[in-house]
Protein backbone atom coordinates (compact mmCIF):
# COMPACT_ATOMS: atom_id res chain seq x y z
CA UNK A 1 29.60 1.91 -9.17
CA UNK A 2 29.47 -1.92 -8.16
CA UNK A 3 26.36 -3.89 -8.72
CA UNK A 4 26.02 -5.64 -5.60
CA UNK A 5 23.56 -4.98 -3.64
CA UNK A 6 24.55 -3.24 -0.32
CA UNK A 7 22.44 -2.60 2.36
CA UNK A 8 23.32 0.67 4.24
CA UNK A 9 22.85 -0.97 8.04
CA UNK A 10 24.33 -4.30 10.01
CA UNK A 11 21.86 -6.87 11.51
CA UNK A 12 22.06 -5.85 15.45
CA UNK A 13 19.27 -8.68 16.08
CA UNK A 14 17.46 -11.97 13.96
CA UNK A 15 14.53 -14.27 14.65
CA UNK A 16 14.73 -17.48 13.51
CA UNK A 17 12.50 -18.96 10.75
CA UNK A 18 10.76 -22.36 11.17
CA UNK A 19 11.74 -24.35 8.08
CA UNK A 20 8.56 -26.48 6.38
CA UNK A 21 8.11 -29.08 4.03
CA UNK A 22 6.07 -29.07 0.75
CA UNK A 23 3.13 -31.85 3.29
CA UNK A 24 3.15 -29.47 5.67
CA UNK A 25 2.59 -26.02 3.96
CA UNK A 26 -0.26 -28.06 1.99
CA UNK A 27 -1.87 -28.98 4.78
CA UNK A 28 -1.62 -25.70 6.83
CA UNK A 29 -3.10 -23.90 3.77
CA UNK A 30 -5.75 -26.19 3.30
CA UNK A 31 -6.76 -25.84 7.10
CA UNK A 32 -6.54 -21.95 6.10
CA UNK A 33 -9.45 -22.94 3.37
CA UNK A 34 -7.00 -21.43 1.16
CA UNK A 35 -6.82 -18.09 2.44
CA UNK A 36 -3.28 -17.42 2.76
CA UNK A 37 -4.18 -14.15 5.64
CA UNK A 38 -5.31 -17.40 7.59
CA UNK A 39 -2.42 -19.08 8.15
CA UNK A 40 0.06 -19.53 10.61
CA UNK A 41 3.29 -16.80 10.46
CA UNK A 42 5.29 -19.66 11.48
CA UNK A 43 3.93 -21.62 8.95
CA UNK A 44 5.72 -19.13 6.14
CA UNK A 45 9.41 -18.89 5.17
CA UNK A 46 9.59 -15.41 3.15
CA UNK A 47 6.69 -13.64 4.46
CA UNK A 48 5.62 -10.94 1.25
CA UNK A 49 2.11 -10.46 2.01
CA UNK A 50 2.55 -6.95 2.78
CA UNK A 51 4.99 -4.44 3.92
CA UNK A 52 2.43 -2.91 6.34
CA UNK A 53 4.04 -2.57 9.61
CA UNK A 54 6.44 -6.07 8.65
CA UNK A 55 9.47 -3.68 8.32
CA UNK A 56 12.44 -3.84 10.83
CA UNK A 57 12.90 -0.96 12.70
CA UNK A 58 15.62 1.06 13.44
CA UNK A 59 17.81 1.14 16.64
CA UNK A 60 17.56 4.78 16.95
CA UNK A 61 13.63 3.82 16.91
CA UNK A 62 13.82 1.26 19.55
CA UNK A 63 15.91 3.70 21.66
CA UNK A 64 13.06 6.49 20.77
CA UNK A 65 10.62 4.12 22.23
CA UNK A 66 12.38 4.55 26.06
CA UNK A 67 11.59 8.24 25.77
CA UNK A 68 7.84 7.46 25.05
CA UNK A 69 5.93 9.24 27.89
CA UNK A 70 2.31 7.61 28.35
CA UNK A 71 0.53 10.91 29.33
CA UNK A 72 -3.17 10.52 28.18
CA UNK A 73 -2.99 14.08 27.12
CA UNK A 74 -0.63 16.42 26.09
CA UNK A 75 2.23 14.07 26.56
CA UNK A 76 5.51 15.49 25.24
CA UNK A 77 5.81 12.28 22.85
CA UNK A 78 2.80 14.03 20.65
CA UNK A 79 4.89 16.98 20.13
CA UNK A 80 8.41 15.52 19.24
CA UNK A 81 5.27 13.08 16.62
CA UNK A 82 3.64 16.18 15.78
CA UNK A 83 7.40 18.03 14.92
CA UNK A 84 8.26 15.36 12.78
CA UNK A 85 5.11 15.23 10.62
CA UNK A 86 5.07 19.18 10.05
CA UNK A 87 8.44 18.82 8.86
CA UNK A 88 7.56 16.64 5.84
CA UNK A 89 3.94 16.97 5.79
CA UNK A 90 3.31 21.07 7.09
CA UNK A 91 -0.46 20.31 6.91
CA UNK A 92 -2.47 22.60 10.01
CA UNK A 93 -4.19 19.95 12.03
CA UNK A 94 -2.72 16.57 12.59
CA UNK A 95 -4.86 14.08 13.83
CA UNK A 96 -3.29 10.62 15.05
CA UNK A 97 -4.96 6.97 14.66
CA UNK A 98 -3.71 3.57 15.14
CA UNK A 99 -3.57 2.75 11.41
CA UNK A 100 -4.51 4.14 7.92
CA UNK A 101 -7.24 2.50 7.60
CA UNK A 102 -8.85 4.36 11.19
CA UNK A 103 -7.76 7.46 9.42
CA UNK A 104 -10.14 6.96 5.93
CA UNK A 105 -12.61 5.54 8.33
CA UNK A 106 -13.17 8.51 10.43
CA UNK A 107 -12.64 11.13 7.35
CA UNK A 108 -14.75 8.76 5.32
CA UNK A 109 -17.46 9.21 7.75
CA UNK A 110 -17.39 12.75 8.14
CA UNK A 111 -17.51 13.29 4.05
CA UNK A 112 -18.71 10.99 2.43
CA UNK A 113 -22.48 9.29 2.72
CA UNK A 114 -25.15 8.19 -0.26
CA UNK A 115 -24.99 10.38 -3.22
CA UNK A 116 -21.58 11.23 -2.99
CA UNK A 117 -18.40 10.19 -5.51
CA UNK A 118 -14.77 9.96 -4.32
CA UNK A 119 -12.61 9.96 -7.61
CA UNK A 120 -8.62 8.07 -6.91
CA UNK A 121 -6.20 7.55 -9.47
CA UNK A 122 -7.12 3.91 -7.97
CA UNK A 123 -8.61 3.44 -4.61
CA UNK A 124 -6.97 0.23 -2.83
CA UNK A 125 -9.24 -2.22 -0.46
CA UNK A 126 -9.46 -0.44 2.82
CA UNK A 127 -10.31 2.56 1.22
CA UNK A 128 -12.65 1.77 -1.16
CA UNK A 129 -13.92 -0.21 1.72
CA UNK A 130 -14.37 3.05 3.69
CA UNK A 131 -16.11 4.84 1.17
CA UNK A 132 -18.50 2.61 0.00
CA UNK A 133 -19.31 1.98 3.41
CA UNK A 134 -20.76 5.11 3.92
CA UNK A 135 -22.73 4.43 0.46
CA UNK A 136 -20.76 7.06 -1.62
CA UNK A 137 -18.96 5.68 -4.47
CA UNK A 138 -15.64 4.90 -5.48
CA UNK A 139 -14.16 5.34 -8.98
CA UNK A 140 -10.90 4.78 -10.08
CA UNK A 141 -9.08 7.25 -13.04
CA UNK A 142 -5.64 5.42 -13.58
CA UNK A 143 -4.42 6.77 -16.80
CA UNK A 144 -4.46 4.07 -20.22
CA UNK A 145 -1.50 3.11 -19.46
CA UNK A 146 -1.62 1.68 -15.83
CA UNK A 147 -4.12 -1.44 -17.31
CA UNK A 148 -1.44 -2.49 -19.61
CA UNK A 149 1.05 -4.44 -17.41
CA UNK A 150 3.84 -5.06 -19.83
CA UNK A 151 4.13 -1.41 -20.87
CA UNK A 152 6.98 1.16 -19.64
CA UNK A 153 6.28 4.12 -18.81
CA UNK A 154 7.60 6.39 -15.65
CA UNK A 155 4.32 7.44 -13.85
CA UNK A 156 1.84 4.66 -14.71
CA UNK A 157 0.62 5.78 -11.30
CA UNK A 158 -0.66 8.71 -12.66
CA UNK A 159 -4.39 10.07 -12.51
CA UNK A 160 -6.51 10.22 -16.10
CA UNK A 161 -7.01 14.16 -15.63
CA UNK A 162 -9.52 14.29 -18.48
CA UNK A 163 -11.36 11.78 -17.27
CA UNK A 164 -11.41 13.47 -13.69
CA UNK A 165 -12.23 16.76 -15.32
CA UNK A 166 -15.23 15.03 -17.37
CA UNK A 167 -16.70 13.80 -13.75
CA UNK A 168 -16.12 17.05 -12.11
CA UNK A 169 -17.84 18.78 -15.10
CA UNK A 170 -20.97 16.52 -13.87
CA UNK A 171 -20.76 15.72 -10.73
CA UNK A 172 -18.36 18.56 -9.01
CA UNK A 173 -21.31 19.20 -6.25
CA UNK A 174 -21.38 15.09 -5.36
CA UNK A 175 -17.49 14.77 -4.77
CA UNK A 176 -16.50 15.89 -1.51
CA UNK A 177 -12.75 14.83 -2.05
CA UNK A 178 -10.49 13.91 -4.88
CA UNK A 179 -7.50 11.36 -3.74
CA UNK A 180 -4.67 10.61 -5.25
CA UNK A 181 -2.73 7.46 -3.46
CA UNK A 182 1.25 7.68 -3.85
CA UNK A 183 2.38 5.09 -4.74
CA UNK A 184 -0.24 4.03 -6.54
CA UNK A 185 -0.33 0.63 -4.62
CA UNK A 186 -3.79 -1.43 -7.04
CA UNK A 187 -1.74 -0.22 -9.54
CA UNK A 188 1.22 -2.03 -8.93
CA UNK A 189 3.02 0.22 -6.94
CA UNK A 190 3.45 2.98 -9.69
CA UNK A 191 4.74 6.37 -8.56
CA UNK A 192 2.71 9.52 -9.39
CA UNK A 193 4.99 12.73 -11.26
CA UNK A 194 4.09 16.01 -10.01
CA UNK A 195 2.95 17.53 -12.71
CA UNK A 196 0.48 14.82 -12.61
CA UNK A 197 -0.41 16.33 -9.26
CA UNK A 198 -0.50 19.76 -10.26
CA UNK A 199 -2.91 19.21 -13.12
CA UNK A 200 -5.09 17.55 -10.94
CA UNK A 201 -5.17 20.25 -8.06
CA UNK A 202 -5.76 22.70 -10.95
CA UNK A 203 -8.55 20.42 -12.31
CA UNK A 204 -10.03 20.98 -8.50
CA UNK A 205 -8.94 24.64 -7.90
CA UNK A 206 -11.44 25.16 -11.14
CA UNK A 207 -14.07 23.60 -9.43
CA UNK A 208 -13.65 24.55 -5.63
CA UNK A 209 -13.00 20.60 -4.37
CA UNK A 210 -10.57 19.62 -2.31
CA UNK A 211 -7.30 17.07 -3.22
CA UNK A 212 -6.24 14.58 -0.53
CA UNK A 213 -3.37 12.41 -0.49
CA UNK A 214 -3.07 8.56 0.17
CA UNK A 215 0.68 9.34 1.28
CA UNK A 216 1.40 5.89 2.74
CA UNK A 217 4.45 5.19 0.07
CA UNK A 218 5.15 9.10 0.22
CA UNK A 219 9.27 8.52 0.19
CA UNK A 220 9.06 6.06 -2.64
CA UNK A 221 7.16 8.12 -4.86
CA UNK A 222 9.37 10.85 -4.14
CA UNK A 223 12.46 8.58 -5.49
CA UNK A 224 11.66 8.21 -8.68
CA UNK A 225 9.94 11.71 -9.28
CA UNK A 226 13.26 12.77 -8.41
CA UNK A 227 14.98 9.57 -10.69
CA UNK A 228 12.24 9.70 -13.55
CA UNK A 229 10.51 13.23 -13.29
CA UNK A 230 12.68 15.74 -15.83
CA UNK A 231 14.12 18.67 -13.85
CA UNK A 232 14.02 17.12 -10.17
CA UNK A 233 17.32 14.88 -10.02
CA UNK A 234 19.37 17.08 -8.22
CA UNK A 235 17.12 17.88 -5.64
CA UNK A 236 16.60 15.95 -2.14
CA UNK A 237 13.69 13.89 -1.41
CA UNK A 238 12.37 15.60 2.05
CA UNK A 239 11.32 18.60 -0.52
CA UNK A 240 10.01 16.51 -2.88
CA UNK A 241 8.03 15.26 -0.41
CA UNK A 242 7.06 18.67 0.96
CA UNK A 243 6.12 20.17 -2.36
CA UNK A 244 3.62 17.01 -2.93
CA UNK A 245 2.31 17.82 0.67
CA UNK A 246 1.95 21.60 -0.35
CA UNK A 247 -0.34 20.53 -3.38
CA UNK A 248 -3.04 18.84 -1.14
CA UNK A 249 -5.45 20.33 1.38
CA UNK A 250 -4.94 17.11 3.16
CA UNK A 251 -4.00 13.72 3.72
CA UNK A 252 -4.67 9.72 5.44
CA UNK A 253 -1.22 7.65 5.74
CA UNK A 254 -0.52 4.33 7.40
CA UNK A 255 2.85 4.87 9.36
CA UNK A 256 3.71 1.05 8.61
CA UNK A 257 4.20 1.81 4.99
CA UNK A 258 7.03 4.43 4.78
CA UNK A 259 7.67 5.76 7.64
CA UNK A 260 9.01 2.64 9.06
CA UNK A 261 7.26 2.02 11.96
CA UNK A 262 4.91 -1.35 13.16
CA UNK A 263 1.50 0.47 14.12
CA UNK A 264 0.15 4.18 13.57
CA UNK A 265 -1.21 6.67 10.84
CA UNK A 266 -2.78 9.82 10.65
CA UNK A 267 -5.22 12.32 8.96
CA UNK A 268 -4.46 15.54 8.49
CA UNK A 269 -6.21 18.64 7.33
CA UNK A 270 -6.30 22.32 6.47
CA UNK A 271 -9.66 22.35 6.76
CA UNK A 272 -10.68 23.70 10.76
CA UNK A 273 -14.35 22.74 10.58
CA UNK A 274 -13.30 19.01 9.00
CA UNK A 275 -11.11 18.78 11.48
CA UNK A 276 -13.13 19.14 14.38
CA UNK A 277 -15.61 16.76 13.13
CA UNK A 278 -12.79 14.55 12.69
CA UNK A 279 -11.69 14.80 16.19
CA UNK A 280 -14.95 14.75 17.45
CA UNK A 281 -14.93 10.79 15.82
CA UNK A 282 -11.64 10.19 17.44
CA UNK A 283 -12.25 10.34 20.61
CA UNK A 284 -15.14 8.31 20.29
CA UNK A 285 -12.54 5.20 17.99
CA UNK A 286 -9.97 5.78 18.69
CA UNK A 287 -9.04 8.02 21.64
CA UNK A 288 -7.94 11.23 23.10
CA UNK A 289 -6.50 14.28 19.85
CA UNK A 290 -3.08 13.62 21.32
CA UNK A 291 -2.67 9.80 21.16
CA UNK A 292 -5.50 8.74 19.00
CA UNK A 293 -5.30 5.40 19.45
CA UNK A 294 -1.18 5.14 19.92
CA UNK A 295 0.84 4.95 22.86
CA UNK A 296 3.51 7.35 23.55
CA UNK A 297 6.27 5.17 22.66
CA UNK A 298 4.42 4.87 18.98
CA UNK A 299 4.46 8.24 18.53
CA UNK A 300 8.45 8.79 19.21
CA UNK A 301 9.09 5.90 16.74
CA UNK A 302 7.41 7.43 13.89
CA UNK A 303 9.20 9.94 14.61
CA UNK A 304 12.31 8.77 14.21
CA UNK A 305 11.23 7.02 11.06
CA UNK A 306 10.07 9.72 9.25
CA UNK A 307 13.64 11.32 9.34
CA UNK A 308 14.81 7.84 8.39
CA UNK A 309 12.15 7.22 5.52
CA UNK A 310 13.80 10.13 2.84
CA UNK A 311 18.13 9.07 3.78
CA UNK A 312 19.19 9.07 0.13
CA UNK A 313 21.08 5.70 0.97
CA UNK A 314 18.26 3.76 2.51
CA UNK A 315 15.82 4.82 -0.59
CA UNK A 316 18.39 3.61 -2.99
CA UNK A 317 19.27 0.49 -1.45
CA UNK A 318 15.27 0.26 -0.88
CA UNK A 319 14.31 0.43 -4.61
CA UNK A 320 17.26 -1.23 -6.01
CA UNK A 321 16.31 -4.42 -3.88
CA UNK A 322 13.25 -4.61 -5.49
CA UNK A 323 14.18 -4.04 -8.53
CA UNK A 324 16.56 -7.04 -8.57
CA UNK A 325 13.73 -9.10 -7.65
CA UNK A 326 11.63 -8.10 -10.63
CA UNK A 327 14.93 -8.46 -12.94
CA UNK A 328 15.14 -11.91 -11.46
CA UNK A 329 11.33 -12.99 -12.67
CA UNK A 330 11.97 -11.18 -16.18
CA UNK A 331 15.25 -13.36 -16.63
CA UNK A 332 13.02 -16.35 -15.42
CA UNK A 333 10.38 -15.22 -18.22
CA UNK A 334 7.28 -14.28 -16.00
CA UNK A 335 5.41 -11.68 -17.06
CA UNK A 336 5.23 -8.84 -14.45
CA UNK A 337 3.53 -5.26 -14.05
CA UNK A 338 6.57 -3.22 -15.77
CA UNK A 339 8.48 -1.06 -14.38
CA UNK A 340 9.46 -1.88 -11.33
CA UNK A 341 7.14 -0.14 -8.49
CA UNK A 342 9.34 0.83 -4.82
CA UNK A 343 7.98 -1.28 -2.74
CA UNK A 344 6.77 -4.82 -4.40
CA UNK A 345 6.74 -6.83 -7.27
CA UNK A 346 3.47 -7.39 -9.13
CA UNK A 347 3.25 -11.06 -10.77
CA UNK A 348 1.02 -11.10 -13.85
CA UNK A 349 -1.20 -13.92 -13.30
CA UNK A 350 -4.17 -13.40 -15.74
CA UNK A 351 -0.94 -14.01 -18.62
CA UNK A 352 1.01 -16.10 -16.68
CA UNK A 353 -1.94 -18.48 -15.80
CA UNK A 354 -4.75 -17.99 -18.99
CA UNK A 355 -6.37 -21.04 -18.86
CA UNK A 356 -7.79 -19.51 -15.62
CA UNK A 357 -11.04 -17.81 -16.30
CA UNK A 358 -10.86 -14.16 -13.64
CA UNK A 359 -13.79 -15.44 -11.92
CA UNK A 360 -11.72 -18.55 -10.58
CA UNK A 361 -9.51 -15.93 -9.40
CA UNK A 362 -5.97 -16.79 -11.10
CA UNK A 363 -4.51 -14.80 -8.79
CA UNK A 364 -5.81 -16.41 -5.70
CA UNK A 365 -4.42 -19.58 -7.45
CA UNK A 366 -0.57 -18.97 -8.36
CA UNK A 367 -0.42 -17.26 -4.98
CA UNK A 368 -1.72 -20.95 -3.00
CA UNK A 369 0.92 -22.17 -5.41
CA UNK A 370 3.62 -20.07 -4.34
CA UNK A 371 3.04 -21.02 -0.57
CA UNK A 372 2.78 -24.49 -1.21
CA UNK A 373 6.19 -24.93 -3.28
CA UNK A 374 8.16 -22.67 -1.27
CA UNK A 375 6.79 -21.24 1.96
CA UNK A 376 6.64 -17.95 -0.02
CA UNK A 377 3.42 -15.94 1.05
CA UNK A 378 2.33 -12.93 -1.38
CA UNK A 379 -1.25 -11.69 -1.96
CA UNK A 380 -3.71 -11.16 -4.54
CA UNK A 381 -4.59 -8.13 -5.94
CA UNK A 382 -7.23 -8.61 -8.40
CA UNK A 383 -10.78 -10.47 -8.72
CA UNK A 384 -11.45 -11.77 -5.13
CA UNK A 385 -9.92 -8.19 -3.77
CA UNK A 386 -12.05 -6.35 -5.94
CA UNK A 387 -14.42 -8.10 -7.94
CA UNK A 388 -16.90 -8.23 -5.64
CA UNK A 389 -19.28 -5.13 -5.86
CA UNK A 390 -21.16 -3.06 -3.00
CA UNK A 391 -25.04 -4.60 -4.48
CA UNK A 392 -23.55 -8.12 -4.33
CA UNK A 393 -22.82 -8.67 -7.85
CA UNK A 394 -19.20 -9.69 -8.96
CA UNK A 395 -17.29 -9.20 -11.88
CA UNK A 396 -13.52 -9.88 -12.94
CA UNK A 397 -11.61 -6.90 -12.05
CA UNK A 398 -9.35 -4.98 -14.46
CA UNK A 399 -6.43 -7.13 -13.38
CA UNK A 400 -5.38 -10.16 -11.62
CA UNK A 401 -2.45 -9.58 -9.89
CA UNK A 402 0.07 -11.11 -6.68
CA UNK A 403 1.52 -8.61 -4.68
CA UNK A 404 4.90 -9.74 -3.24
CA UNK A 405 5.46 -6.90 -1.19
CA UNK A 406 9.16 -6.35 0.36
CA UNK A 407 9.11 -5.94 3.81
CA UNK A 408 11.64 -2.64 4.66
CA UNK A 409 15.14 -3.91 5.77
CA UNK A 410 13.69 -7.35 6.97
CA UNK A 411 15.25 -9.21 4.38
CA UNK A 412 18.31 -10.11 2.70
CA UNK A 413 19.25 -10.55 -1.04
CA UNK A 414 19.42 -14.70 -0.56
CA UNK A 415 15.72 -14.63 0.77
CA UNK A 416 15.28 -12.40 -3.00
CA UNK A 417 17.20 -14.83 -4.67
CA UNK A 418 15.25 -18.07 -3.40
CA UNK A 419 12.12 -16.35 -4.08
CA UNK A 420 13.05 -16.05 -7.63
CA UNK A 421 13.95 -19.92 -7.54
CA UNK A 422 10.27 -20.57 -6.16
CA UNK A 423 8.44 -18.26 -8.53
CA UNK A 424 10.41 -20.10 -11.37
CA UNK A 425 9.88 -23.42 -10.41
CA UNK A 426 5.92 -22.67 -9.99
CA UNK A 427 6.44 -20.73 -13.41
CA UNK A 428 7.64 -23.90 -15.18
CA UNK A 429 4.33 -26.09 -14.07
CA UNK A 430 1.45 -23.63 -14.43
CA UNK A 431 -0.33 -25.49 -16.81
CA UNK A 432 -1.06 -27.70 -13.69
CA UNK A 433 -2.58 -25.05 -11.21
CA UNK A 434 -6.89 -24.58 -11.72
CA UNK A 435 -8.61 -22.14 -10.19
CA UNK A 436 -10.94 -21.89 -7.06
CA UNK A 437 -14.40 -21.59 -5.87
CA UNK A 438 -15.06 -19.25 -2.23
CA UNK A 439 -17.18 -21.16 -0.09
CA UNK A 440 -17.40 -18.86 2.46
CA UNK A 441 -17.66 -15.17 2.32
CA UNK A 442 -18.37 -11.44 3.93
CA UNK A 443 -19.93 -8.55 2.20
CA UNK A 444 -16.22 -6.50 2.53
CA UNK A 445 -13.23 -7.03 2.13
CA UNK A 446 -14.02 -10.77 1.71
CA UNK A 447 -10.29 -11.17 0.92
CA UNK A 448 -9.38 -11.19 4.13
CA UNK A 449 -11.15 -13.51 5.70
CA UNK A 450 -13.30 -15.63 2.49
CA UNK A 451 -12.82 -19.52 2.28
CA UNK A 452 -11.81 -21.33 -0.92
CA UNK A 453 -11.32 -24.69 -2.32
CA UNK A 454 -9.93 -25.77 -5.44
CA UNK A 455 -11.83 -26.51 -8.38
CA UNK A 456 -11.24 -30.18 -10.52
């Protein structure tokens, strides 16, 4: 077995990438009021915000695109959609949207309300966002492990099942829905075992409440379950994936996540009187049960990605990529969230940058940094994401984190290597970065669109 890195696919087709100076990216960013979702795309070299819907797609999914048929209902692209979802996901009503988020938005509203408690192994923004909107409350029940970034250990994604049990035991008539979110994305993109699972649907069975899945990094998870999970190697990932499907009663799922496509999610449901409430929303957000939201040629993409998302070759190549970025920012001595998640790289900043007190948002700060040396653009995952609090109030979260999230077979192993040169280089002058004060501000998901400015 050779060590290089090689990706299973040619480049058919590039864009080019406007090159910047050090002036310029500190000026754009400080037009942004330091809000790296504000800038410019031009204005970024190695884009590693997310890897929603920033993933190249396929030519098989391009050429699935000229067989989209725009039929407002019933079109056949909703069945050769519908198809490929049953295959993985064999759940008895599936009902499109135009991204995850529309998906816990519309379930959201049908469940939850005041009163009410959805439990998560750990919830991330847009669906926290979701439930709290609806004034039910969100808790999080990572196991001990997950807050301690330096520590191995396989499944640091996992659910604390005593602590769910101990809420159930209280509250089982308040929660309307446990979730569990594979990968665990807050968490720093640690998978979830299935045992895990299991214990946690039995932890429900007991108590008659239904499990849902946050299956947006379903493929991933199902990699190293079958790398890391005893008794699973030899088996492929598409039953993984089904066997994870067959322990929930549902599920929400951005299709830019894993399966490889630029727009589109879905919920999905066992539940027939759910499910018509859920439709009933749809066609008021997002449209009619057999588009919801997506146009044909959406539909035959995803598709097409979900058989991609579980190859065996494009998984490995997919982890192993970002694995050599996190072995490139050990060897540079940064701390990072350890292991390795699938699909990004989790810089410590609360130990990489102490002298930053959480509420200046140390997270907020080494990612400005990263832009402004290099043009690299990852995101924060910690106090300003969620340390702000439904009544107002704001604490420092549990960690302070920057996402730099890979991007599916957008970019190459030199773009890897110079953002290991840029991390490094910021690395070796932290002692210079301070933190920052918002200036500007919403009541949700202020991350997206609050304004900053540095402090001293």
């Amino acid at each position: 077995m050779f060590e290089t890195i090689f990706e299973p696919f040619r480049i058919h087709s590039v864009e080019p990438l406007r090159m910047t100076t050090p002036a310029q990216r500190r000026k754009a960013v400080a037009e942004a009021g330091y809000n790296l979702f504000a800038l410019h795309a031009d204005d970024v070299l190695v884009d590693l915000l997310t890897d929603s819907g920033t993933g190249a797609m396929s030519r098989d999914q391009w050429a699935a695109i000229q067989h989209g048929d725009e039929s407002y209902a019933g079109s056949p692209s909703w069945y050769v959609f519908l198809d490929a979802v049953r295959e993985l996901f064999p759940f008895a009503h599936v009902i499109p949207t135009h991204q995850g988020r529309a998906a816990e938005k519309i379930l959201f509203t049908a469940i939850g309300g005041p009163g009410k408690v959805v439990p998560n192994n750990t919830h991330f923004d847009t669906t926290r966002a979701n439930v709290e909107y609806t004034g039910a409350e969100a808790v999080d029940l990572p196991v001990p492990e997950a807050l301690d970034p330096g520590r191995d250990h396989p499944f640091k994604g996992n659910m604390d099942v005593g602590a769910l049990e101990r809420l159930l035991d209280e509250r089982a008539g308040d929660v309307p829905a446990v979730f569990v979110t594979v990968t665990n994305n807050s968490g720093g993109g640690q998978p979830v075992s299935l045992e895990n699972v299991r214990a946690v649907r039995a932890a429900c069975d007991r108590r008659g409440v239904p499990l849902y899945l946050d299956a947006c990094r379903y493929a991933e998870n199902a990699w190293f379950v079958r790398e890391r999970e005893p008794g699973q190697g030899d088996r492929k990932i598409a039953d993984l994936v089904r066997e994870l499907a067959s322990l929930a009663d549902g599920m929400t799922i951005s299709a830019k996540k894993d399966p490889l496509a630029n727009i589109g999610g879905w919920l999905a449901t066992n539940d027939a009187e759910l499910a018509e409430r859920c439709r009933n929303l749809l066609v008021l957000t997002e449209g009619f049960p057999t588009y919801g939201g997506l146009a044909g040629r959406d539909l035959e993409a995803i598709a097409q990605g979900l058989r991609e998302s579980v190859d065996h070759d494009y998984l490995r190549y997919r982890i192993v990529s970002t694995a050599y970025l996190g072995d490139g920012l050990v060897a540079a001595g940064i701390p990072i969230v350890r292991p390795v998640g699938g699909h990004a790289v989790y810089l410590d900043a609360r130990a990489l940058l102490p002298h930053i007190p959480p509420l200046e948002y140390p997270g907020h700060a080494l990612a400005v940094a990263l832009y402004e040396a290099g043009g690299v653009r990852g995101c924060e995952i910690g106090t300003v994401m969620f340390g702000l609090h439904p009544d107002g109030s704001e604490s420092p979260a549990a960690l302070d984190l920057v996402r730099l999230a890979i991007p599916r077979r957008t970019y190459t192993q030199s773009h890897v290597d110079y953002v290991i040169e840029v991390c490094a280089s910021v690395a070796a002058r932290v002692h210079e970065l301070r933190g920052l004060r918002i200036v500007e501000q919403p009541r949700q998901l202020r991350h997206f669109t609050a304004r900053f400015e540095p402090l001293g």
